[in-house]
N, C-alpha and C. Protein backbone atom coordinates (compact mmCIF):
# COMPACT_ATOMS: atom_id res chain seq x y z
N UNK A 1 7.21 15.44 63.35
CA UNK A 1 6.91 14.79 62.12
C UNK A 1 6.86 15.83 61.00
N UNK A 2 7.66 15.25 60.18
CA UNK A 2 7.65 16.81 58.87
C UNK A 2 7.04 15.85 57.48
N UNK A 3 5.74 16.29 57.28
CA UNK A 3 4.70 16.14 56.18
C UNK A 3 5.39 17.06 55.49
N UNK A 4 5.20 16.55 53.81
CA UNK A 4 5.14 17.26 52.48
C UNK A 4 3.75 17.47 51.92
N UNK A 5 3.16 18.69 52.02
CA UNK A 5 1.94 18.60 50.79
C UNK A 5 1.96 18.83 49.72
N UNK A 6 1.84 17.89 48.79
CA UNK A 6 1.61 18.56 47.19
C UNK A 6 0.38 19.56 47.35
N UNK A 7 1.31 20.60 46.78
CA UNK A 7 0.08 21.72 46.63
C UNK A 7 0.34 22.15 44.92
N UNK A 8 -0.76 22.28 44.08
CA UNK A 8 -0.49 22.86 42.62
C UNK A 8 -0.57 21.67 42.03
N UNK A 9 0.41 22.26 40.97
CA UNK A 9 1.11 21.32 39.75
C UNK A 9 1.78 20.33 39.62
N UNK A 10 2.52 20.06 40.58
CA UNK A 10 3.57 19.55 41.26
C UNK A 10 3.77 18.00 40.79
N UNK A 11 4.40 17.40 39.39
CA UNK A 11 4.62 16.11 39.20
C UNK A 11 3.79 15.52 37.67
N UNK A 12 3.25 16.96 37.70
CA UNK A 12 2.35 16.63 35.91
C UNK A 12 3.25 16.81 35.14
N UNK A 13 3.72 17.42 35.34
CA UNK A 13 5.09 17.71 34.04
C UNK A 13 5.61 15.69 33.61
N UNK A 14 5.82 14.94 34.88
CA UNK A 14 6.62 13.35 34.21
C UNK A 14 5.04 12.58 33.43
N UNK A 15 3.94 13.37 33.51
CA UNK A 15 2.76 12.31 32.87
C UNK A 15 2.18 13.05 31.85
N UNK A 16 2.54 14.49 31.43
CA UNK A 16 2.44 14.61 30.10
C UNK A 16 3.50 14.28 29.35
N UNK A 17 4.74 14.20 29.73
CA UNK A 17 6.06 13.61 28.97
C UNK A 17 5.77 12.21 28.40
N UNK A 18 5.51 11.38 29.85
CA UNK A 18 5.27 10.16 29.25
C UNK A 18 4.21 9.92 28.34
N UNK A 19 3.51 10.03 28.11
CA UNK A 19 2.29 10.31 27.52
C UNK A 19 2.47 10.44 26.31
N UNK A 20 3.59 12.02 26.12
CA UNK A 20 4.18 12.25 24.81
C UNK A 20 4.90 11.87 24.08
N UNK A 21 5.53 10.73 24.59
CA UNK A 21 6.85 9.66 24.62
C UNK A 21 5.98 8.60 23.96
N UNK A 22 5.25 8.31 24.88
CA UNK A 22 4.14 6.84 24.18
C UNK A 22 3.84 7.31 22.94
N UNK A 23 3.12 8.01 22.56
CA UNK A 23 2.60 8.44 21.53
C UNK A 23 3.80 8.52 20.18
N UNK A 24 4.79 9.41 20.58
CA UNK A 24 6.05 9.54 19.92
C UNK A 24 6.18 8.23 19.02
N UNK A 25 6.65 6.84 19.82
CA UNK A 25 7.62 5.70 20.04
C UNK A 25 6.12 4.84 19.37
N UNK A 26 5.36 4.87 19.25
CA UNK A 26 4.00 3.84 18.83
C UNK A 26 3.95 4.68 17.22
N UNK A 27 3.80 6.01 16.89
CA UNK A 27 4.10 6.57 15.65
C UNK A 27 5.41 6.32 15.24
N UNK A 28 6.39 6.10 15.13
CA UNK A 28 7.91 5.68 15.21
C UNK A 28 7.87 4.49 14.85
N UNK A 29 7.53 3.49 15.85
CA UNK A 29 6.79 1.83 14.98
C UNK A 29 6.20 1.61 13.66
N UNK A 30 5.42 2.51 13.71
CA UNK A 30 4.30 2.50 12.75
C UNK A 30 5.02 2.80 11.41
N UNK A 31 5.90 4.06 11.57
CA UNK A 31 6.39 4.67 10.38
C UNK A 31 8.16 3.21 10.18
N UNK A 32 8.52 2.77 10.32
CA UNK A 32 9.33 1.76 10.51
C UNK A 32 8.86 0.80 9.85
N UNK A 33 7.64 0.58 10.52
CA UNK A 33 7.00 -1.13 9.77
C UNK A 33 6.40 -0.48 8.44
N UNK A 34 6.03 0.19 8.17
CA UNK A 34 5.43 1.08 6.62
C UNK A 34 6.61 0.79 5.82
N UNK A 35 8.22 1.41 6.42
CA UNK A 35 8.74 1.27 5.65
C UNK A 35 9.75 0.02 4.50
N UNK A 36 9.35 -0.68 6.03
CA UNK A 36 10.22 -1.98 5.97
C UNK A 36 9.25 -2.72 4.54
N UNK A 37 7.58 -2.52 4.79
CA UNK A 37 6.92 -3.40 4.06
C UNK A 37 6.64 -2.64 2.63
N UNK A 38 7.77 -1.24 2.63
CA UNK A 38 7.49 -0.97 1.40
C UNK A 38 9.17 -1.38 0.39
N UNK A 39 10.13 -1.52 1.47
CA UNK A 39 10.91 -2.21 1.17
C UNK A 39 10.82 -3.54 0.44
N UNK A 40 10.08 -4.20 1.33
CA UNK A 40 9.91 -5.73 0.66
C UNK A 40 9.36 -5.35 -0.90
N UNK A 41 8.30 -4.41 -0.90
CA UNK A 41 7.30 -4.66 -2.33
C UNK A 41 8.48 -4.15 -3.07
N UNK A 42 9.36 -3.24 -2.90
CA UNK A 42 10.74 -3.05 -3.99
C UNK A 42 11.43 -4.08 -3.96
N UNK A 43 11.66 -4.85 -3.15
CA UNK A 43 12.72 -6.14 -3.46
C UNK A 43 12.15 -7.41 -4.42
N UNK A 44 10.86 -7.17 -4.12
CA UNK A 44 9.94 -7.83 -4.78
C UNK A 44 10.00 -7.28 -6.51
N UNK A 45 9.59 -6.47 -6.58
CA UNK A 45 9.19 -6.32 -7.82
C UNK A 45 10.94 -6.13 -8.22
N UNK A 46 12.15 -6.41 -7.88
CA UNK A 46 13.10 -5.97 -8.24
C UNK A 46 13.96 -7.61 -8.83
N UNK A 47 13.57 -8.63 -7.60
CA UNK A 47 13.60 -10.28 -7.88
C UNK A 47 12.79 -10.55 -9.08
N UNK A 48 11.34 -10.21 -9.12
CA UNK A 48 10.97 -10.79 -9.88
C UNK A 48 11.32 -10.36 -11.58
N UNK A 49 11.79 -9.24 -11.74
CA UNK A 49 12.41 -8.49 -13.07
C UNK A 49 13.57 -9.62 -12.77
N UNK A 50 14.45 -9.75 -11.98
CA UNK A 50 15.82 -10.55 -12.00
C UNK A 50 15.65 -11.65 -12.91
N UNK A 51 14.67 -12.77 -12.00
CA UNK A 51 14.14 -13.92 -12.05
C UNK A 51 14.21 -14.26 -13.74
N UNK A 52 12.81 -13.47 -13.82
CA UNK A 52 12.45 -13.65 -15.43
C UNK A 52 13.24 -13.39 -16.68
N UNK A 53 14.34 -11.85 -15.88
CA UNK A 53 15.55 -11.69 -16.63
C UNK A 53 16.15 -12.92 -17.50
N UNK A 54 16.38 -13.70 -16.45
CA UNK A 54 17.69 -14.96 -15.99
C UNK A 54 17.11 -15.46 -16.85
N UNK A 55 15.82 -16.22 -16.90
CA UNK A 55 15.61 -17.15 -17.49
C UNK A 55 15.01 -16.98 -19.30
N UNK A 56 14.98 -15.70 -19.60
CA UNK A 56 14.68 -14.88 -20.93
C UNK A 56 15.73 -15.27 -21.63
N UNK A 57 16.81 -14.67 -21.25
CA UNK A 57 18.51 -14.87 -21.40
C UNK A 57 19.05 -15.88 -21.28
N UNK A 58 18.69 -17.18 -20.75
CA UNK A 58 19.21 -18.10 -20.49
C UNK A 58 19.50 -19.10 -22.00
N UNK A 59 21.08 -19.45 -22.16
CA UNK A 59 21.47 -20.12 -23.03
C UNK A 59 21.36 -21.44 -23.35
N UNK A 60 19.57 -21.52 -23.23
CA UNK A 60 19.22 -22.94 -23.63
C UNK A 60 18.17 -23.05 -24.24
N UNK A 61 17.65 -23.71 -24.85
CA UNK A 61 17.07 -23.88 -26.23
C UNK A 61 15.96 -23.45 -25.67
N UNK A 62 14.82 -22.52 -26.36
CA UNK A 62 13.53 -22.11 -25.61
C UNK A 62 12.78 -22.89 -26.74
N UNK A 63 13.31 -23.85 -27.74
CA UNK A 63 12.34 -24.50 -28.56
C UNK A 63 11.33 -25.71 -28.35
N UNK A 64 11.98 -26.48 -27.13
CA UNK A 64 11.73 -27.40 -26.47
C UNK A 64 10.63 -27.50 -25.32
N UNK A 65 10.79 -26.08 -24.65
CA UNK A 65 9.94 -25.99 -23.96
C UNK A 65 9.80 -24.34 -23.50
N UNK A 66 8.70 -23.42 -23.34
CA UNK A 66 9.00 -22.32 -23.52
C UNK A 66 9.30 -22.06 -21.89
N UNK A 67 9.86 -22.60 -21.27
CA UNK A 67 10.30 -22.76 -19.49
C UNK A 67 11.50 -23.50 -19.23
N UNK A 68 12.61 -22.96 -19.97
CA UNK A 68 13.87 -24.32 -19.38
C UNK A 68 13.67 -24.59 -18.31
N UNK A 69 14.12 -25.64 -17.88
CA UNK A 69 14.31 -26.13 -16.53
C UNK A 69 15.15 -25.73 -15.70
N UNK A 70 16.55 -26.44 -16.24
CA UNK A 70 17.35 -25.72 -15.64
C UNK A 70 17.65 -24.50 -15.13
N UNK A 71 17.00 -23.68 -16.31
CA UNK A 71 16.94 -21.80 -15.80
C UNK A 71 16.48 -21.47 -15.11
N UNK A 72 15.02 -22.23 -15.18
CA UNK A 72 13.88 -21.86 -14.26
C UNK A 72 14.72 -22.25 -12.76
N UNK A 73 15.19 -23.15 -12.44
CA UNK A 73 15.82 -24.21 -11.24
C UNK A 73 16.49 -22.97 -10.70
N UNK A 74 17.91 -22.74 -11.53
CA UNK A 74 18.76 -21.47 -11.20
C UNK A 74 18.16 -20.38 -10.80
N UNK A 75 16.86 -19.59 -11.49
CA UNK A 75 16.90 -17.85 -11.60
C UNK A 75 16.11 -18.24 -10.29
N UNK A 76 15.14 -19.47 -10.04
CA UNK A 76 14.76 -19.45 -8.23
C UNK A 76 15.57 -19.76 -7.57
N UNK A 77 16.84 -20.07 -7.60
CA UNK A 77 17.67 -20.03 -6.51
C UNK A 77 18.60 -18.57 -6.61
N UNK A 78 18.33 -17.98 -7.18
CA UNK A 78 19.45 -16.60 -7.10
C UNK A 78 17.99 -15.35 -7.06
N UNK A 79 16.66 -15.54 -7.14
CA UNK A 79 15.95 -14.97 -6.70
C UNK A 79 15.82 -14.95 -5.25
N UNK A 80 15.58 -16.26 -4.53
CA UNK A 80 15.18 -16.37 -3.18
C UNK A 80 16.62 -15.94 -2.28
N UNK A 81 17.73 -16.39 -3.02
CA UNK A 81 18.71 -15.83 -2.22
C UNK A 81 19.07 -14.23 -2.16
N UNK A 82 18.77 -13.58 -3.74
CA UNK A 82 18.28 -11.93 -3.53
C UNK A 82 17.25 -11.46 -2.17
N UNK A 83 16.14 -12.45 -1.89
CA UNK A 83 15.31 -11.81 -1.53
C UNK A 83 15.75 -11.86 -0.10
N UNK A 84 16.79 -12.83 0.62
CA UNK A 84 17.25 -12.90 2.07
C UNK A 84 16.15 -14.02 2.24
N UNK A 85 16.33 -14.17 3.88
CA UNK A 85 15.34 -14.45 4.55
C UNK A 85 14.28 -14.18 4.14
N UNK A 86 13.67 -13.07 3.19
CA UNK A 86 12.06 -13.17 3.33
C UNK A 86 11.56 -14.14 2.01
N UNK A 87 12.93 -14.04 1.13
CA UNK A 87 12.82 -15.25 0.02
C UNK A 87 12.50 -16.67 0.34
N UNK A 88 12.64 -16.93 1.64
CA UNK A 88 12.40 -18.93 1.43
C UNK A 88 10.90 -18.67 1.77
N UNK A 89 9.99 -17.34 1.99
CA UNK A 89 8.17 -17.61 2.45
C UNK A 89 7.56 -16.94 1.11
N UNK A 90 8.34 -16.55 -0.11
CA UNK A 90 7.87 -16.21 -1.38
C UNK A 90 7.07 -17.58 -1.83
N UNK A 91 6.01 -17.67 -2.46
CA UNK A 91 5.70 -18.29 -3.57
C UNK A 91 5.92 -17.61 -5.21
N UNK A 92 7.08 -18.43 -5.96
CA UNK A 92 7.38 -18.21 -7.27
C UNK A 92 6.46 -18.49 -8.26
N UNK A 93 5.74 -17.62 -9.46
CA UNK A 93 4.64 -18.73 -9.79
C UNK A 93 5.27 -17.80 -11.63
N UNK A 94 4.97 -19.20 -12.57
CA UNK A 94 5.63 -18.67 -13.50
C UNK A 94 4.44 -19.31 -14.52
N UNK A 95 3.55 -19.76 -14.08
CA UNK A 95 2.33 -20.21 -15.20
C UNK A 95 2.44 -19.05 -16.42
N UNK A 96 2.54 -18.10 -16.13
CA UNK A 96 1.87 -17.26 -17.05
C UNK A 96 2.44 -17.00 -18.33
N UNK A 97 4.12 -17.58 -18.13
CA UNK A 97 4.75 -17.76 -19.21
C UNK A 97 4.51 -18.29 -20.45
N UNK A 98 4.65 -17.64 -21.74
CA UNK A 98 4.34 -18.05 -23.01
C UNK A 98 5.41 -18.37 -23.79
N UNK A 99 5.57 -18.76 -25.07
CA UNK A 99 7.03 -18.74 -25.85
C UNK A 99 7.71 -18.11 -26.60
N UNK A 100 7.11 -16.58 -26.26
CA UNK A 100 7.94 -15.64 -26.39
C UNK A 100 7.75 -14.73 -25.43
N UNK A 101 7.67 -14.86 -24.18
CA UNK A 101 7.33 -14.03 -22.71
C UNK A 101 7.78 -15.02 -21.71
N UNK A 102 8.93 -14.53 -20.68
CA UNK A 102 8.37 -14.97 -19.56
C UNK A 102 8.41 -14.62 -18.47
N UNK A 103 6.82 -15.14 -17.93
CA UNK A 103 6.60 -14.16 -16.50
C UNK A 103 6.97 -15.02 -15.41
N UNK A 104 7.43 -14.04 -14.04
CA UNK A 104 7.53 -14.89 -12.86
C UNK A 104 6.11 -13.33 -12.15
N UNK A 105 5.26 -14.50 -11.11
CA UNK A 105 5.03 -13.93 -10.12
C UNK A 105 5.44 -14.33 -8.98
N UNK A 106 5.48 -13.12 -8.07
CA UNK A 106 6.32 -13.22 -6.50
C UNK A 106 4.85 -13.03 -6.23
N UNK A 107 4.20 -13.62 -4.81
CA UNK A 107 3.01 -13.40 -4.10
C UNK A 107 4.29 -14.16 -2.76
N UNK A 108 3.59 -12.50 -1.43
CA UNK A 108 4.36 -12.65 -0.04
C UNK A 108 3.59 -12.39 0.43
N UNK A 109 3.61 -12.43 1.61
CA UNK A 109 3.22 -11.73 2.86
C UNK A 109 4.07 -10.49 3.47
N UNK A 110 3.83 -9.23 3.57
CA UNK A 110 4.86 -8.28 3.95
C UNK A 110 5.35 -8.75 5.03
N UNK A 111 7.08 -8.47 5.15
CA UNK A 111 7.46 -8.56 6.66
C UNK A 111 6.73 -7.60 8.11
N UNK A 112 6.47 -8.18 9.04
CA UNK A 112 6.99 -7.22 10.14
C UNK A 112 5.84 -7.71 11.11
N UNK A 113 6.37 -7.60 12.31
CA UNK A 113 5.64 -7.76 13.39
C UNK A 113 4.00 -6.93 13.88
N UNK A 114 4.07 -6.20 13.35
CA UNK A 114 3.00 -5.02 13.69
C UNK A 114 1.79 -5.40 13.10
N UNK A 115 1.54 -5.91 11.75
CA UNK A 115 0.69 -6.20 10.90
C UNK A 115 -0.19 -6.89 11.92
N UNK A 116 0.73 -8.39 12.07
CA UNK A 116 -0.11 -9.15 12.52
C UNK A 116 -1.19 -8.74 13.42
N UNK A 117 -0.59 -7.84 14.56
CA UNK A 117 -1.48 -7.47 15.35
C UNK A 117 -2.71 -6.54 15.26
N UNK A 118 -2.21 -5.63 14.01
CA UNK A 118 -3.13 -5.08 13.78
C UNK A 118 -4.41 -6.33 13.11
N UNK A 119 -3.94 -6.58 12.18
CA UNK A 119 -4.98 -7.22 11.64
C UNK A 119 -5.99 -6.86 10.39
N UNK A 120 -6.67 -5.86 10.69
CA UNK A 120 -7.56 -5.51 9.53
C UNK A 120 -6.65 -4.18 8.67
N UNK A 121 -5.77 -3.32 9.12
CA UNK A 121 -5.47 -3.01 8.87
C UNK A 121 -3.99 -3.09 7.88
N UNK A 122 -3.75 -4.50 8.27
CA UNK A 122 -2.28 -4.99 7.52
C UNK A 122 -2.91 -4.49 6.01
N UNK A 123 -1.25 -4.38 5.28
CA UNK A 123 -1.20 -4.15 3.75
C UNK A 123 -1.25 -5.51 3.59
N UNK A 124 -1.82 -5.36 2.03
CA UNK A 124 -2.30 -6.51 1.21
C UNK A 124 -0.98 -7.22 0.88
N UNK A 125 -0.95 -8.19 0.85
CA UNK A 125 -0.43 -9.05 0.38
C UNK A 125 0.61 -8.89 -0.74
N UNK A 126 1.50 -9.02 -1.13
CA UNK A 126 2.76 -7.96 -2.02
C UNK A 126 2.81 -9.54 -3.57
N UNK A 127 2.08 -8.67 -4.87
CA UNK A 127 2.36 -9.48 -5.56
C UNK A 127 2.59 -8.82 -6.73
N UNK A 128 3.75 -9.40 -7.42
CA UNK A 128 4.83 -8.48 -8.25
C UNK A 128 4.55 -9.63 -9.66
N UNK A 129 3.92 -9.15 -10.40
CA UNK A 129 4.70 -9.75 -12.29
C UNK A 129 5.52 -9.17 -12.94
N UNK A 130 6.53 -9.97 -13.43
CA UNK A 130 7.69 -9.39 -14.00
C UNK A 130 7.56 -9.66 -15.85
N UNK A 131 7.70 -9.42 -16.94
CA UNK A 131 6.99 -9.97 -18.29
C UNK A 131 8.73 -9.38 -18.64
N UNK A 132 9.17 -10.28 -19.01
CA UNK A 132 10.32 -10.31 -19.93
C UNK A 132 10.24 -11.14 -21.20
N UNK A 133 10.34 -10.34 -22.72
CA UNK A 133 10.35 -11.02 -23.98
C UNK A 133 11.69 -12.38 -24.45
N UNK A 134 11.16 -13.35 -24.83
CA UNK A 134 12.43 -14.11 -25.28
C UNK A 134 13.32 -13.54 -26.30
N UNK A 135 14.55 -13.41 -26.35
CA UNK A 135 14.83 -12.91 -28.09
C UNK A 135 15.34 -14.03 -28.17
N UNK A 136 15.36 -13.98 -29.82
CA UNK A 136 15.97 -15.53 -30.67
C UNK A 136 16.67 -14.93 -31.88
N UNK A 137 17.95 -15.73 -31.91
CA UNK A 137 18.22 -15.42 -32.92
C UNK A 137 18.06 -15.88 -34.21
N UNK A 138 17.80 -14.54 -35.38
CA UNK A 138 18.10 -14.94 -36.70
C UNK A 138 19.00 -15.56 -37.28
């Protein structure tokens, strides 16, 4: 009968690797989902400049109402489609608009799987105002 004895060291070397691997690949996640959800707050604050753009500029009478409709209708459909997929879980909110300003706010939830689980630690909630002036002409 031929026995092997581990004698020594013999096999620590694959459980500090792994170990160092876990650690690696869980920091790697972490730095990924940071970036993704700092992505969104730029797409965000980048829609909502669009948005308000669109509808500042828009070639319809701002005398009537300081919110066309139609514009308003349009610059949220070419906002949410800027924003992808994370555009149809935006809430658009444009109260704040005056009749010679108008604002859109974006309020999201950041993308990404990780948050959730964390929990107390998720980033806040991503909410972007955009303030674009009407011009009129003389």
């Amino acid at each position: 009968m031929n026995r092997r004895r581990l004698n020594g060291d013999d096999g620590t070397g694959l459980i500090a690797t792994f170990a160092g691997l876990l650690v690696f690949l869980v920091l790697l996640l972490f730095a990924v989902q940071t970036l993704i959800a700092a992505f969104a707050r730029s797409s965000a604050t980048d829609a909502a400049y669009e948005g308000a753009r669109l509808v500042a500029g828009a070639r319809t009478p701002h005398d009537e109402s300081a919110l066309p409709e139609t514009a308003r209708v349009r610059a949220e459909q070419i906002v949410r489609s800027n924003l992808g997929r994370f555009g149809a879980d935006v809430d658009l909110d444009w109260t704040a608009t005056t009749w010679d300003t108008v604002a859109l706010t974006i309020r999201a939830r950041p993308p990404g799987f990780m948050w959730t689980v964390l929990g107390a630690v998720a980033p806040s909630t991503i909410e972007r105002t955009a303030r674009v002036r009407v011009e009129r002409w003389q």
